[in-house]
C-alpha atoms as a PDB file:
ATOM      1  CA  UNK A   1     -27.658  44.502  38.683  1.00  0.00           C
ATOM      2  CA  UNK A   2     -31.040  45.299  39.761  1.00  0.00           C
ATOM      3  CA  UNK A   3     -30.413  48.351  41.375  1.00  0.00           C
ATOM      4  CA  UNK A   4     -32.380  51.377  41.144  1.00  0.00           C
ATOM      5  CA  UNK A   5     -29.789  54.254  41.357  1.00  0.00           C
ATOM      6  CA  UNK A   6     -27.519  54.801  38.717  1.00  0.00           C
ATOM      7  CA  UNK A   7     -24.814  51.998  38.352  1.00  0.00           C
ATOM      8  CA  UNK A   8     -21.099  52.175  39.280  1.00  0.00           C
ATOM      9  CA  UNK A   9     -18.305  51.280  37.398  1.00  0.00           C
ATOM     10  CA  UNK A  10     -17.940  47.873  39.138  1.00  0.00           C
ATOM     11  CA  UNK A  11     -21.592  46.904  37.685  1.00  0.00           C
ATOM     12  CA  UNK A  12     -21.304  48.137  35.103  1.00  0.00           C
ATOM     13  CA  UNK A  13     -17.623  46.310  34.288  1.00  0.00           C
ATOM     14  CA  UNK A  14     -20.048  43.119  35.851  1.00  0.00           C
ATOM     15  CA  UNK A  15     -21.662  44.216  33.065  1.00  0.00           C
ATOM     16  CA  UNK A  16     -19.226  43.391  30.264  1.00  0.00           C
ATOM     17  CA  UNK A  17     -18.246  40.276  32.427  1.00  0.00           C
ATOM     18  CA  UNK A  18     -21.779  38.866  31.939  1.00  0.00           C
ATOM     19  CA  UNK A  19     -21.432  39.749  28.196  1.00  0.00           C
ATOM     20  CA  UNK A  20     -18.178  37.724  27.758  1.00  0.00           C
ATOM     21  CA  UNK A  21     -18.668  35.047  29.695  1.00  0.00           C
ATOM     22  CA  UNK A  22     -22.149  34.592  27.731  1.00  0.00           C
ATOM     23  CA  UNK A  23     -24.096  34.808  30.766  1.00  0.00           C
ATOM     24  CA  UNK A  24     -26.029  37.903  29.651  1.00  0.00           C
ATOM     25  CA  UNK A  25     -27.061  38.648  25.846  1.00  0.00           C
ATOM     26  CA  UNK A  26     -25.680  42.083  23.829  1.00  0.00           C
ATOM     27  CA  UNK A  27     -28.979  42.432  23.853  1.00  0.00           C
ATOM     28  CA  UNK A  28     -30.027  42.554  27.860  1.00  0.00           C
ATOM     29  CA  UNK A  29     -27.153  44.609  28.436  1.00  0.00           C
ATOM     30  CA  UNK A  30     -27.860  47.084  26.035  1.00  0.00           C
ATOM     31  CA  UNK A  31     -31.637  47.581  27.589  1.00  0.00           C
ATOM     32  CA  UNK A  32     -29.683  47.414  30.693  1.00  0.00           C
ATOM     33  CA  UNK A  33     -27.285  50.144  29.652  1.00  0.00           C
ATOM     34  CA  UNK A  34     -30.280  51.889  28.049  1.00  0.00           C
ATOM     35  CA  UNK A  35     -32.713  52.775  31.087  1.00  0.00           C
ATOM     36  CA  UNK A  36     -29.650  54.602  32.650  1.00  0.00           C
ATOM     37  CA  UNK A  37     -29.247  57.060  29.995  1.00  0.00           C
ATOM     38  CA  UNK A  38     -33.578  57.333  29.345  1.00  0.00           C
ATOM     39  CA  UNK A  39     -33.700  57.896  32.993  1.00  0.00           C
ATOM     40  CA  UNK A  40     -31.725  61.638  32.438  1.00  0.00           C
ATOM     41  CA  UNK A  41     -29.958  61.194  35.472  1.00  0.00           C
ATOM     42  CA  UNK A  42     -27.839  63.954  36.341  1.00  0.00           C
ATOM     43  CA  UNK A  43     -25.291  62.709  38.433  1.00  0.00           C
ATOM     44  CA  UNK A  44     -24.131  60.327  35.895  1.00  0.00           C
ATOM     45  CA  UNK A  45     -20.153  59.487  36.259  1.00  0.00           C
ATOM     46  CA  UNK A  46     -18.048  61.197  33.699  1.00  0.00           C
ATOM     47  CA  UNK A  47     -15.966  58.672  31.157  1.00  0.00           C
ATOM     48  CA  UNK A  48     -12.804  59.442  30.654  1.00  0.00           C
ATOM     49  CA  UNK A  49     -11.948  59.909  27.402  1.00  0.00           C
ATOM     50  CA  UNK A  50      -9.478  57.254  25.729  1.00  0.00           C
ATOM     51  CA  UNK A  51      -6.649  60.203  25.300  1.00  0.00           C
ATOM     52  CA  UNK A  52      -7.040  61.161  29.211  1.00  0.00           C
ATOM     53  CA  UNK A  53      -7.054  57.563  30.503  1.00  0.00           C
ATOM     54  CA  UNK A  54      -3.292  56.627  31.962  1.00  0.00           C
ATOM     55  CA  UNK A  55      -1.355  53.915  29.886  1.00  0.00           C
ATOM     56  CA  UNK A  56      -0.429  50.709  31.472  1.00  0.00           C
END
């Protein structure tokens, strides 16, 4: 996860992986998550909201 373009949703579900699995702190993931959104990038991936997403 050292990438310097903006993540994709397979990091960043690595992401939450690493958070479970107690290989990564809340903490690290969060600064992590955080230097994507202070970087202003504009061709960020839209997230779907939870009424949009398909069930099952």
């Amino acid at each position: 996860m050292a990438t310097t373009e903006q993540p994709g949703l397979d990091e960043i579900e690595q992401c939450f992986i690493a958070v479970l699995d107690g290989s990564m702190s809340r903490d690290e993931a969060d600064r992590w998550a955080a230097r994507w959104v202070a970087d202003g990038r504009e061709n960020a991936v839209p997230i779907p909201f939870w009424d949009e997403m398909p069930l099952g």
